[in-house]
N, C-alpha and C. Protein backbone atom coordinates (compact mmCIF):
# COMPACT_ATOMS: atom_id res chain seq x y z
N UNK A 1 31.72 0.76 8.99
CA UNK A 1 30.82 1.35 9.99
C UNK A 1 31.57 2.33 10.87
N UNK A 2 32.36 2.07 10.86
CA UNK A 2 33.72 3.16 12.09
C UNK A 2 33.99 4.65 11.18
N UNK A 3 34.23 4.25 9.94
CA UNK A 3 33.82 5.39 9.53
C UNK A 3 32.86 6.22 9.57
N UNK A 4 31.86 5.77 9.06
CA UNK A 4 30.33 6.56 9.63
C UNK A 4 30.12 7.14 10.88
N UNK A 5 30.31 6.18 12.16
CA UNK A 5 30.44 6.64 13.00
C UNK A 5 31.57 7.70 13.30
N UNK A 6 32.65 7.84 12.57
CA UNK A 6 33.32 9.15 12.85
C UNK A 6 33.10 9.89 12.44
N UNK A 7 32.65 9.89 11.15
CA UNK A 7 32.09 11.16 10.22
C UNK A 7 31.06 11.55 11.11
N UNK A 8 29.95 10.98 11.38
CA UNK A 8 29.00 11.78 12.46
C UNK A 8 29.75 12.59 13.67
N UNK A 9 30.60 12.26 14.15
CA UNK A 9 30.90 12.83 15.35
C UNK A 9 31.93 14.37 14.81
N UNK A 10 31.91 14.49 13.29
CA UNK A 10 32.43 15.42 13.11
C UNK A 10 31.73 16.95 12.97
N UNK A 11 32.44 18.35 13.70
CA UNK A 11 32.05 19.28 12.84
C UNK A 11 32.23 19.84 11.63
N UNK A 12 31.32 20.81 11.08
CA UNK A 12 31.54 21.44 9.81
C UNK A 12 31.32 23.05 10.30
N UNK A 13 32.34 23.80 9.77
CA UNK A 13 32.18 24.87 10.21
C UNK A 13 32.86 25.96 8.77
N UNK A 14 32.48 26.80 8.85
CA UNK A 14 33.17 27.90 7.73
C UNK A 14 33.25 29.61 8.27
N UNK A 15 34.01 30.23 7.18
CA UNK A 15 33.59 31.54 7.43
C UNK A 15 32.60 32.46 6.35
N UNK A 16 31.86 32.72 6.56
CA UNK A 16 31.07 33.68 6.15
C UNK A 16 31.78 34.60 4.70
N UNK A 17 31.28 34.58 3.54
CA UNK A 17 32.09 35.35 2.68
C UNK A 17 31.89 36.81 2.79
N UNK A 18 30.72 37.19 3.75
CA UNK A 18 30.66 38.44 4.20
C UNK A 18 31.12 39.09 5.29
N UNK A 19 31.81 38.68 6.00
CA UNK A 19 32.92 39.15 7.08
C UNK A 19 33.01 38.25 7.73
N UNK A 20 34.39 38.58 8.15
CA UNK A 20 35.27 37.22 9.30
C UNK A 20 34.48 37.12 10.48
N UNK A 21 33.60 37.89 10.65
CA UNK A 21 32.89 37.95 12.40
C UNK A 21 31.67 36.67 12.17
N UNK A 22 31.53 36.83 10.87
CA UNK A 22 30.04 36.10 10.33
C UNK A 22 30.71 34.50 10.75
N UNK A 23 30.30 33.82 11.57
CA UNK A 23 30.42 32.22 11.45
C UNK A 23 29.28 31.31 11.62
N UNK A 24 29.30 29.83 11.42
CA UNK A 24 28.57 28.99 11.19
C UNK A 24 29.03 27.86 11.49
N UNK A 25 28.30 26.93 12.09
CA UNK A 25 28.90 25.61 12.53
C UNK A 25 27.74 24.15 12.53
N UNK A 26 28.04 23.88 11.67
CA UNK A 26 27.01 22.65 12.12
C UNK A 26 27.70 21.20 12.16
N UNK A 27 27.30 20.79 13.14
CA UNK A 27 28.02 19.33 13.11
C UNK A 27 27.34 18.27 12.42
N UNK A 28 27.75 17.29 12.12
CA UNK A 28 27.24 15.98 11.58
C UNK A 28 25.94 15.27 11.63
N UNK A 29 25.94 15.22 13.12
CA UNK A 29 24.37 14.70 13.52
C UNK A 29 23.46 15.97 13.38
N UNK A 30 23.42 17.18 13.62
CA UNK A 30 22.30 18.56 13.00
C UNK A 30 22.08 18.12 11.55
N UNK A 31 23.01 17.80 11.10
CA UNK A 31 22.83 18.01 9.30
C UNK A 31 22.01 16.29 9.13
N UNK A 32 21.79 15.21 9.72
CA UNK A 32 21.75 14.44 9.41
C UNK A 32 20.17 14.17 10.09
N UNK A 33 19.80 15.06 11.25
CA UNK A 33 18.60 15.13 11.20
C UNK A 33 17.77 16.02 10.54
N UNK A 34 18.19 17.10 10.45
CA UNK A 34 17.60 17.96 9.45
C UNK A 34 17.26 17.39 8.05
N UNK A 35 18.31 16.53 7.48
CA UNK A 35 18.17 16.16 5.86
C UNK A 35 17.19 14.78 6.03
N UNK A 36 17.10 13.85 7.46
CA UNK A 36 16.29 13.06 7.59
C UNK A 36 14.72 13.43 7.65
N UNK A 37 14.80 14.40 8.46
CA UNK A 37 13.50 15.35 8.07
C UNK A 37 12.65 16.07 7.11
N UNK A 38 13.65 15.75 6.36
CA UNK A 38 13.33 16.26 4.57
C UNK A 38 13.14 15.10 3.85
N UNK A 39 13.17 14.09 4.29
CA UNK A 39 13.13 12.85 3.82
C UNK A 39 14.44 12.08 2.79
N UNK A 40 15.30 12.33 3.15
CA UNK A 40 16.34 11.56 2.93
C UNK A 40 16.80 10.56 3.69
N UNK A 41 16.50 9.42 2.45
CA UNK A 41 16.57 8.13 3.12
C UNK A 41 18.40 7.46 3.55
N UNK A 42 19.02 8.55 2.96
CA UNK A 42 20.56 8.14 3.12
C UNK A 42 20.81 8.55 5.11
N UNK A 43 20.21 9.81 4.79
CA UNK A 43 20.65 10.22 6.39
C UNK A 43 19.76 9.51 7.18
N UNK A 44 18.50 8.99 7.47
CA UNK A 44 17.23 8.10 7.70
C UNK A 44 18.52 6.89 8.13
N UNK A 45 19.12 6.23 6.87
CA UNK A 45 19.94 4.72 7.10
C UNK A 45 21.16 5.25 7.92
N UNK A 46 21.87 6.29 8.17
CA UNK A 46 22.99 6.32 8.84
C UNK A 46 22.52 6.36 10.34
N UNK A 47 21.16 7.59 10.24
CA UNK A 47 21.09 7.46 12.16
C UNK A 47 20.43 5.45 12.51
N UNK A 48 20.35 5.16 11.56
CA UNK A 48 19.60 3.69 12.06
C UNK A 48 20.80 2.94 12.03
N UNK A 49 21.92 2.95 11.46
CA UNK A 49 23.13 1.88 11.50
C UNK A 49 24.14 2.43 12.86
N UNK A 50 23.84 4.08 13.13
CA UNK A 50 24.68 4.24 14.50
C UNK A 50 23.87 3.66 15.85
N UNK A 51 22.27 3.64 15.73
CA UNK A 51 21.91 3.04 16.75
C UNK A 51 22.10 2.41 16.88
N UNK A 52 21.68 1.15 15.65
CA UNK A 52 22.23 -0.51 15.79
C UNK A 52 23.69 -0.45 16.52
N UNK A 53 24.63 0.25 16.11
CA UNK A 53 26.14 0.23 16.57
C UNK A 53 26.42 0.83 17.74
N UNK A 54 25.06 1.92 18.61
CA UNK A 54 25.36 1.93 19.75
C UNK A 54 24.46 1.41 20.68
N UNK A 55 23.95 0.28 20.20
CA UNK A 55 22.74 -0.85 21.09
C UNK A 55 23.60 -1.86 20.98
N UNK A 56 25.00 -2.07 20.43
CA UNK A 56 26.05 -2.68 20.43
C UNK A 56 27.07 -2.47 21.09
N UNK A 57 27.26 -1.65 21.54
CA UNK A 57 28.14 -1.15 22.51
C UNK A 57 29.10 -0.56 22.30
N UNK A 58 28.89 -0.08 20.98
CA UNK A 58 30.03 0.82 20.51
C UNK A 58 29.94 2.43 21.21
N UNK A 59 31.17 2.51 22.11
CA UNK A 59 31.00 3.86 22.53
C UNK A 59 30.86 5.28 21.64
N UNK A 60 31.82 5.47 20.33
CA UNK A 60 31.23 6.58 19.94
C UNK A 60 30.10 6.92 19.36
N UNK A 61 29.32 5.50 18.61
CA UNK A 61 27.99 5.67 18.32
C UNK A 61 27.13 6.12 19.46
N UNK A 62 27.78 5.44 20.58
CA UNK A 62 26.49 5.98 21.83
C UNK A 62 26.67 7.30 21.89
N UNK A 63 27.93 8.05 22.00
CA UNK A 63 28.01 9.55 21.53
C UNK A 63 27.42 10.16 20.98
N UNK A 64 27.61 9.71 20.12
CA UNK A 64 27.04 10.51 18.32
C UNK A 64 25.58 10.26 18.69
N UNK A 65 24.43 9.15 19.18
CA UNK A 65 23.05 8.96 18.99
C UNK A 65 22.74 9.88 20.42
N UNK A 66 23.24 10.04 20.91
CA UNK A 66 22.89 10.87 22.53
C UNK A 66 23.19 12.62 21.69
N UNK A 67 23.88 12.71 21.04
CA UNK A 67 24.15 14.07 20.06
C UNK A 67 22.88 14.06 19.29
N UNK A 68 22.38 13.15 18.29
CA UNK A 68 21.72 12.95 17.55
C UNK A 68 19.91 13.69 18.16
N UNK A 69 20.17 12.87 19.31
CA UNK A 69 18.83 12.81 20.18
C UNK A 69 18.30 14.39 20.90
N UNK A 70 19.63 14.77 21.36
CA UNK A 70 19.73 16.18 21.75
C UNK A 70 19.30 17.05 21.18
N UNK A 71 19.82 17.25 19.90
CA UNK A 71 19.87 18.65 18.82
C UNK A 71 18.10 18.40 18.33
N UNK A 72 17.67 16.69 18.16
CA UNK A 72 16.23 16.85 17.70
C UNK A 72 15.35 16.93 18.70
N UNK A 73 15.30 17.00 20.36
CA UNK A 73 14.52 17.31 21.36
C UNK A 73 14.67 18.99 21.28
N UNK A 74 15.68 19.39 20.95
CA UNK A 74 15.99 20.89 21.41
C UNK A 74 15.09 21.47 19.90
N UNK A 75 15.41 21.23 18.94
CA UNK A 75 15.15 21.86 17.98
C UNK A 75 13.94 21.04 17.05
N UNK A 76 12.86 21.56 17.07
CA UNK A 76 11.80 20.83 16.04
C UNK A 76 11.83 21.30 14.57
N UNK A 77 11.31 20.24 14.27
CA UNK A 77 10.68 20.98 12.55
C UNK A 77 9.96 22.38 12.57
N UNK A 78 11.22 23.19 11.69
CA UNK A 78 10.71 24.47 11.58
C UNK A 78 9.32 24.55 10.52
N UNK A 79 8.95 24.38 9.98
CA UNK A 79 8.33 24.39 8.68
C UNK A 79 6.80 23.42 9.23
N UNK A 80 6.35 24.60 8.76
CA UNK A 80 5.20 23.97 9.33
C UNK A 80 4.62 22.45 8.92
N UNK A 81 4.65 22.16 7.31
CA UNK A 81 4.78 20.59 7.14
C UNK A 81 5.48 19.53 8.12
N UNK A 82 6.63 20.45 8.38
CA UNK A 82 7.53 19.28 9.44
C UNK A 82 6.68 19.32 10.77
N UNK A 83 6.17 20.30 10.98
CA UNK A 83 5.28 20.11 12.31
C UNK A 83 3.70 19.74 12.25
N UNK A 84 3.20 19.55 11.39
CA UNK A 84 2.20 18.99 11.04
C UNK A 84 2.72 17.16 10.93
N UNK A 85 3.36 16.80 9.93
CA UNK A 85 3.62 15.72 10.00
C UNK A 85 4.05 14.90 11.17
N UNK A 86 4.64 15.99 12.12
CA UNK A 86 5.00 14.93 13.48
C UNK A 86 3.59 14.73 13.85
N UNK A 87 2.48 15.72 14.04
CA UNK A 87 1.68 15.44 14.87
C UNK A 87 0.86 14.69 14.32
N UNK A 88 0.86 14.62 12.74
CA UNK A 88 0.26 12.98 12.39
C UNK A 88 0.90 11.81 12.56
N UNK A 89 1.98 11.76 12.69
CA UNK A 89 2.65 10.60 13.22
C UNK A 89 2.03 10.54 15.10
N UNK A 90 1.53 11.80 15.20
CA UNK A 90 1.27 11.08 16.66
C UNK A 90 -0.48 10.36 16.71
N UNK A 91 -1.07 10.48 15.85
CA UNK A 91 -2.23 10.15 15.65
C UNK A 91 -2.42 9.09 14.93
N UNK A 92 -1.91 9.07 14.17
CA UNK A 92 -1.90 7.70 13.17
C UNK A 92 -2.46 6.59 14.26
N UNK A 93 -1.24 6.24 15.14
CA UNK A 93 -1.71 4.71 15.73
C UNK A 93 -2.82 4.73 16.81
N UNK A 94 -3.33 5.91 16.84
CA UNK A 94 -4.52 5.63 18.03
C UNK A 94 -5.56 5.43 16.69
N UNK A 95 -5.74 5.43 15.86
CA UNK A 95 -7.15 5.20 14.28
C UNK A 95 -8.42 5.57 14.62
N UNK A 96 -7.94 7.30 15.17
CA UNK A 96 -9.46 7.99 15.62
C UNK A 96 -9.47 8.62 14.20
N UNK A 97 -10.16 8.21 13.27
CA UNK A 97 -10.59 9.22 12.11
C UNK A 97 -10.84 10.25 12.14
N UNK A 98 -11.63 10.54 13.42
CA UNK A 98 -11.75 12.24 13.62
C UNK A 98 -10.99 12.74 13.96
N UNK A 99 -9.29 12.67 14.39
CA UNK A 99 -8.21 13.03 13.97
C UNK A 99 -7.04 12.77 13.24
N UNK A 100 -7.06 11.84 12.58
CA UNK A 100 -6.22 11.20 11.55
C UNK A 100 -6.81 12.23 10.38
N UNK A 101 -8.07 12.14 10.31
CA UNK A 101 -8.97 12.58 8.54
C UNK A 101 -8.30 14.35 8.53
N UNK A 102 -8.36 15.14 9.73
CA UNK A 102 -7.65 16.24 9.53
C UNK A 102 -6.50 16.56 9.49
N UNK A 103 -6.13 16.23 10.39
CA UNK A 103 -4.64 16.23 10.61
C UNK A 103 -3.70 15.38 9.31
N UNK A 104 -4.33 14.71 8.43
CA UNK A 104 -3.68 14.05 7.19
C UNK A 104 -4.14 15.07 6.47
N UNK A 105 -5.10 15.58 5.98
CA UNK A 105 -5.51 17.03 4.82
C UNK A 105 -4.22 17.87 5.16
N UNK A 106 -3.99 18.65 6.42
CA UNK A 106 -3.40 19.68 6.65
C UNK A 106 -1.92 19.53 5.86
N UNK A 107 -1.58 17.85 6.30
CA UNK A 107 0.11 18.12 5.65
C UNK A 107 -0.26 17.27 4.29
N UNK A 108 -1.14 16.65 3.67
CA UNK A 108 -1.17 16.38 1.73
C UNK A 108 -1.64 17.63 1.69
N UNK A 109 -2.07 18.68 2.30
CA UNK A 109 -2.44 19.70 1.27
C UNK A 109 -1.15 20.49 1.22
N UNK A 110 -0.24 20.68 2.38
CA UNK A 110 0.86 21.83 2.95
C UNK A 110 2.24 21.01 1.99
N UNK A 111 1.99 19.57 1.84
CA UNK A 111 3.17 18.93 0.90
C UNK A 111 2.95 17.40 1.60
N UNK A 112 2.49 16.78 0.24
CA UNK A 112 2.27 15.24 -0.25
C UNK A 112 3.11 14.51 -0.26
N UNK A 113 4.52 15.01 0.19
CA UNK A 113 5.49 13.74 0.27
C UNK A 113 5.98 13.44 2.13
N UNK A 114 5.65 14.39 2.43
CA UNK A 114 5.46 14.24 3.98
C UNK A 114 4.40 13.66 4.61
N UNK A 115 3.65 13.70 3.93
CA UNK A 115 2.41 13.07 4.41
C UNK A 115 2.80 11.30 3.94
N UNK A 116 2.93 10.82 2.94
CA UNK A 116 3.68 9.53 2.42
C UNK A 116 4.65 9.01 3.09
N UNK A 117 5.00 9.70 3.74
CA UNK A 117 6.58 9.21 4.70
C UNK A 117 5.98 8.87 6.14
N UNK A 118 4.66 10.12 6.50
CA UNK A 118 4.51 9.78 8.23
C UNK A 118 3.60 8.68 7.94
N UNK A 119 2.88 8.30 6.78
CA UNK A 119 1.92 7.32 7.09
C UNK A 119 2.96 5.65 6.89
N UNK A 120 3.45 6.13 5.86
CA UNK A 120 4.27 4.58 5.25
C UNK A 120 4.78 4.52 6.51
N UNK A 121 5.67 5.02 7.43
CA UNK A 121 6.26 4.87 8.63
C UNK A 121 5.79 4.39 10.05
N UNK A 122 4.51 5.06 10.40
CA UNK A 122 3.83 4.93 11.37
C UNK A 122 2.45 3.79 11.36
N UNK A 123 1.67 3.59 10.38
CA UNK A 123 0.73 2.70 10.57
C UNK A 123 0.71 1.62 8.87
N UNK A 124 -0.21 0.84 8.97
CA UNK A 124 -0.54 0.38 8.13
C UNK A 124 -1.28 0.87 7.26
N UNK A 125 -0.71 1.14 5.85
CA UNK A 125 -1.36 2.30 4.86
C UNK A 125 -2.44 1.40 4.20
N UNK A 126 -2.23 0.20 4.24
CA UNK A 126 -3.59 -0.42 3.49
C UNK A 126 -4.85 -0.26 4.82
N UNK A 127 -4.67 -0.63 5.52
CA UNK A 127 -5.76 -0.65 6.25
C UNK A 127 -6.93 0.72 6.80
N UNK A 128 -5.49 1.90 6.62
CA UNK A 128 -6.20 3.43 6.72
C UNK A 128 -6.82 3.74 5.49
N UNK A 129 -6.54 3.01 4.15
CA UNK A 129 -6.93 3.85 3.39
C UNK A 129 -8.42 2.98 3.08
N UNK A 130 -8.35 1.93 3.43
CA UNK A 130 -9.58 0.97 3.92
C UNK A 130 -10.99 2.14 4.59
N UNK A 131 -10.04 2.30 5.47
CA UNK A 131 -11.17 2.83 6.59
C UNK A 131 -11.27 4.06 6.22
N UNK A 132 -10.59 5.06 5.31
CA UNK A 132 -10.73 6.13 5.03
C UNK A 132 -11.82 6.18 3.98
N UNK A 133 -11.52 5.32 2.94
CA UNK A 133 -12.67 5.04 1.68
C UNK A 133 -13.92 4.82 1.92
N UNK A 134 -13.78 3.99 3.42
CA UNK A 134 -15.40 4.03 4.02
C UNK A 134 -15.99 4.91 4.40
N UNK A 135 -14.87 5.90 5.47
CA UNK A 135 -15.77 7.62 5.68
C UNK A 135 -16.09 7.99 4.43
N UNK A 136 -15.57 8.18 3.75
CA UNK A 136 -15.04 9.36 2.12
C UNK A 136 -16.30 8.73 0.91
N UNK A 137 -16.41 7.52 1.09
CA UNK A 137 -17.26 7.09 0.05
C UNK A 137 -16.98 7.72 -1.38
N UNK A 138 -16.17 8.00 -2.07
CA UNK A 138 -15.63 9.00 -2.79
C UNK A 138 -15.08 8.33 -4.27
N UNK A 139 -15.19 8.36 -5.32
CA UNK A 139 -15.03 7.80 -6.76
C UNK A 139 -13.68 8.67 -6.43
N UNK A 140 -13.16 9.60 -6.32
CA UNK A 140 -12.11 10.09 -6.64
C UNK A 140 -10.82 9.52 -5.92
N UNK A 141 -11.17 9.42 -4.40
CA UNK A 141 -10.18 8.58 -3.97
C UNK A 141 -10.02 7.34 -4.14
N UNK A 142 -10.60 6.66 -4.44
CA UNK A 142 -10.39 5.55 -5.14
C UNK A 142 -9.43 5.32 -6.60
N UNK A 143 -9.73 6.45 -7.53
CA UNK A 143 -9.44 6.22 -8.68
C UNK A 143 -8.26 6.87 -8.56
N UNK A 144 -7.72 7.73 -7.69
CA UNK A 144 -6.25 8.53 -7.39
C UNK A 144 -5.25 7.32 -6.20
N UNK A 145 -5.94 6.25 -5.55
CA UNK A 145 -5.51 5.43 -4.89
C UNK A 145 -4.60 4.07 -5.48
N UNK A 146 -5.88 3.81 -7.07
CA UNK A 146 -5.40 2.71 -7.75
C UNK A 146 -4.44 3.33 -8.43
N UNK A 147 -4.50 4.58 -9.37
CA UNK A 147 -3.60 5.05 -9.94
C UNK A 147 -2.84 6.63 -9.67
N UNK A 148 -2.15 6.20 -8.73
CA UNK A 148 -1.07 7.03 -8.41
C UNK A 148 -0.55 8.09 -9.15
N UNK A 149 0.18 7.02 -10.26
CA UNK A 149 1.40 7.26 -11.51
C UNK A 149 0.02 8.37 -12.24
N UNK A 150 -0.83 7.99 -12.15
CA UNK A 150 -1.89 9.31 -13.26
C UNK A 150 -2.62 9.97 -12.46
N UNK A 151 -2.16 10.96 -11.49
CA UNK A 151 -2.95 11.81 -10.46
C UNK A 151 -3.36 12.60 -11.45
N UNK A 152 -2.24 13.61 -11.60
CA UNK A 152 -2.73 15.08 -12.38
C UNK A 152 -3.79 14.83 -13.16
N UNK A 153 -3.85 13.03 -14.20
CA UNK A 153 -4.71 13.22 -15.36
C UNK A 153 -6.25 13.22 -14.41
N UNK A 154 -6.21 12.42 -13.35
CA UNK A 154 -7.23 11.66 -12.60
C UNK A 154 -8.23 13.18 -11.98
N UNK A 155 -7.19 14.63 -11.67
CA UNK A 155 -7.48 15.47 -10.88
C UNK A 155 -8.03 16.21 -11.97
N UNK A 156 -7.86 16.47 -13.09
CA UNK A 156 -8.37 17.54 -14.05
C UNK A 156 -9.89 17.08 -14.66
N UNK A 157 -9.93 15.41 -14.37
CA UNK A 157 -11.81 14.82 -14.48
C UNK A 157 -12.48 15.33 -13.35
N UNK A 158 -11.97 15.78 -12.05
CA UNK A 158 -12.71 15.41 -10.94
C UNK A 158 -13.54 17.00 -10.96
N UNK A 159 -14.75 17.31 -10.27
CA UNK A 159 -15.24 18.41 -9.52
C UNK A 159 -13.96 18.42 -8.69
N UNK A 160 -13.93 20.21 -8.18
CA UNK A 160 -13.65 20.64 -7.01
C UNK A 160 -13.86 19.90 -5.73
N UNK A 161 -15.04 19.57 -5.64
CA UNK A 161 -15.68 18.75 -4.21
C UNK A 161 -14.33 16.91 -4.47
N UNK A 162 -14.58 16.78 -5.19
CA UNK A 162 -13.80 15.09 -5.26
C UNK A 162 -12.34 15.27 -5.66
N UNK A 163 -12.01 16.49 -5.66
CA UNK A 163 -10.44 16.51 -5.50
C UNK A 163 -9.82 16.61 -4.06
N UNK A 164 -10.30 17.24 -3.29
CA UNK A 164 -9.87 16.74 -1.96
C UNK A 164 -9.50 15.30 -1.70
N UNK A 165 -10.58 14.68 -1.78
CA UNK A 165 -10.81 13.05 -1.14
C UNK A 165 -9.62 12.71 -2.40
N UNK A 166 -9.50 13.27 -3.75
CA UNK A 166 -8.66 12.46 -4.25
C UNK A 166 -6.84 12.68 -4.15
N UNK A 167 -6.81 13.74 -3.36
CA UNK A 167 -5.21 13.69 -3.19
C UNK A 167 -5.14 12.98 -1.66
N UNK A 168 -6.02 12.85 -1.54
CA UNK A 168 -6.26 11.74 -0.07
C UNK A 168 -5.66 10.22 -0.28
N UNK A 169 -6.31 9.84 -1.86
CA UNK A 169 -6.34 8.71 -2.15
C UNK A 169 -4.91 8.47 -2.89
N UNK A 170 -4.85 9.75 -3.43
CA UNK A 170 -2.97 9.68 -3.95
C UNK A 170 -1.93 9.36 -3.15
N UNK A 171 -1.82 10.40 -1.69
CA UNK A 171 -1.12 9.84 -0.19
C UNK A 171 -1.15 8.55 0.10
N UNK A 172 -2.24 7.86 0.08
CA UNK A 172 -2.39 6.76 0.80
C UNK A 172 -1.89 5.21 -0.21
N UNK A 173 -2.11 5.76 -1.57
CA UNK A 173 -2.41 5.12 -2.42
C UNK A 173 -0.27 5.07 -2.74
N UNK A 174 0.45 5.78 -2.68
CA UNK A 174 1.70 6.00 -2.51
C UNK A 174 2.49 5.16 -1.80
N UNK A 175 1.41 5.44 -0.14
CA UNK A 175 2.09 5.16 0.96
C UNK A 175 2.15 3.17 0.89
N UNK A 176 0.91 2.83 0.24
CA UNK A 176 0.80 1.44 0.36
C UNK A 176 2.20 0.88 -0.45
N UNK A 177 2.03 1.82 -1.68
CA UNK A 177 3.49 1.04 -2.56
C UNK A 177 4.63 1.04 -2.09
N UNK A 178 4.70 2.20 -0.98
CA UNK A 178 6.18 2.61 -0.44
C UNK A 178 6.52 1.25 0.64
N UNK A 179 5.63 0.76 1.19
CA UNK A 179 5.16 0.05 2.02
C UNK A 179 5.34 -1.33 1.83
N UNK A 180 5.14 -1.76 0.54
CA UNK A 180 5.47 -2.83 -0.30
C UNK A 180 6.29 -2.88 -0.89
N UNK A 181 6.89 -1.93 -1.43
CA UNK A 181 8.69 -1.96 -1.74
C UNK A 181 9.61 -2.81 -0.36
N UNK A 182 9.17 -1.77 0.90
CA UNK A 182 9.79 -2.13 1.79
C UNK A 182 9.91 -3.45 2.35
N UNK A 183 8.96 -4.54 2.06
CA UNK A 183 8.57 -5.85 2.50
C UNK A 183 9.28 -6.80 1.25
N UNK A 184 10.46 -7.58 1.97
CA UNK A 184 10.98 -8.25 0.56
C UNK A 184 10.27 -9.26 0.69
N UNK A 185 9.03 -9.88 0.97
CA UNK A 185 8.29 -11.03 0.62
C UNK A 185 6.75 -10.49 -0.23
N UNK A 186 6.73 -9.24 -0.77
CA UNK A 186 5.92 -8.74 -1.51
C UNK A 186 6.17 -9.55 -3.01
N UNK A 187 4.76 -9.97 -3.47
CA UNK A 187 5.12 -11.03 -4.80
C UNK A 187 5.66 -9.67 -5.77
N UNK A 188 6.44 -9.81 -6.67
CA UNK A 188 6.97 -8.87 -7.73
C UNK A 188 5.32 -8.61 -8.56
N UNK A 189 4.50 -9.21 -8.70
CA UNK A 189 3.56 -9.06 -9.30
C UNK A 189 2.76 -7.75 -8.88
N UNK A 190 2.82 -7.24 -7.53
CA UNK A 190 2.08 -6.28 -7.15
C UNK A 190 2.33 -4.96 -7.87
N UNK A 191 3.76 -4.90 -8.40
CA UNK A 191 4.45 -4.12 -9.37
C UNK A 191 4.37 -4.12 -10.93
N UNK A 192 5.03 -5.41 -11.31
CA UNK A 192 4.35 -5.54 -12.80
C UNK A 192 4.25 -7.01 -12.91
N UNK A 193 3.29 -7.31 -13.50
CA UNK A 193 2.80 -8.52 -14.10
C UNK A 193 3.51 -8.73 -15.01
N UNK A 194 4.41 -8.28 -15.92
CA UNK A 194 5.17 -8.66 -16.45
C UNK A 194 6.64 -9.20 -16.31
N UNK A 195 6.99 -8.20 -15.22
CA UNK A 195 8.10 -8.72 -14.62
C UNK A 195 7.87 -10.24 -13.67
N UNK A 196 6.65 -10.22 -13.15
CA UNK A 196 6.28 -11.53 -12.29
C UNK A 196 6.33 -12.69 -13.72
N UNK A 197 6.01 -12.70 -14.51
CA UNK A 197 5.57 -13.63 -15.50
C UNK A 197 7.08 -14.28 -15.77
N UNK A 198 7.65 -13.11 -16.34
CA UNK A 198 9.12 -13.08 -16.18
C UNK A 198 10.29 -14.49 -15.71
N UNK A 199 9.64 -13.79 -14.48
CA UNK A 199 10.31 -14.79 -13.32
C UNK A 199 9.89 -15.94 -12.56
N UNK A 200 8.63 -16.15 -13.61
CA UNK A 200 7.77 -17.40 -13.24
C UNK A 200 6.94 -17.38 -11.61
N UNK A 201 6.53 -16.81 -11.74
CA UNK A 201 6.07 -16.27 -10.07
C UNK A 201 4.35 -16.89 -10.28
């Protein structure tokens, strides 16, 4: 862990192969929120093991997470997905549909794996996609919800009109599995019935 924590507190800097005047510098914690923001779960586990280590009282983690905290108040998600997705993460837990239902289109339509990350993260994906299926009333989200792994085939049956609701049902339908990976008291069966049989479950 002392390692980690030093490696964060390090810079990276170079020179420019186009003239010596040209420089660049990014330190440890920039690169580690930025790549967390892209959804990398490696940089995701390092800023979570320096907090743990500076809610411990380790002084350079408290460094490094007060660095950490800085560079992402100062600097937001450039990209508009990244700024869409925060602001569904800010909606999610109030479960006003009349802003969850848009504000979730904007980032599965702008990019579907951001949208999978703010929901798996922020609320309970079974229960939204519950309440979403009830607005939506929709064969498509349903059938893009149960089967994930066969979107594309699921999207080339649908009308125009029931492909919306069904990359709705793909997000959500994602987010539940991501969701259940994460829970180690999930029966193995929710995955494969074969592997549950397996293992006598």
């Amino acid at each position: 862990m002392t390692r980690i924590v030093s490696w964060v507190k390090r810079t990276w800097s170079n020179k420019s192969l186009f003239g010596k005047d040209a420089h660049y510098s990014y330190s440890r914690c920039m690169q580690l929120v930025e790549r967390s923001r892209c959804g990398d779960q490696v940089a995701t586990a390092i800023i979570s093991r320096v907090r743990r280590q500076a809610e411990a009282g380790n002084k350079v983690a408290r460094e490094s997470l007060e660095e950490i905290k800085r560079y992402a108040k100062a600097n937001k998600p450039y990209t508009p997905a990244g700024e869409e997705a925060a602001a569904l993460q800010v909606v999610l837990p109030e479960k006003d549909m009349n802003k969850i239902g848009p504000a979730l289109s904007r980032v599965a339509l702008a990019n579907p794996n951001s949208a999978i990350v703010a929901i798996a993260n922020s609320c309970n994906a079974m229960e939204l996609a519950k309440q979403l299926n009830g607005e939506l009333e929709s064969d498509g989200f349903v059938l893009a919800f149960k089967k994930p792994a066969e979107f594309l085939k699921v999207m080339r049956k649908l009308n125009h009109e029931e492909q919306h609701p069904a990359l709705l049902g793909y997000v959500l339908g994602l987010a539940c599995r991501l969701q259940a990976v994460r829970n180690p008291k999930t029966p193995v069966g929710v995955f494969s019935q074969i592997a549950a049989w397996e293992l006598g479950e």
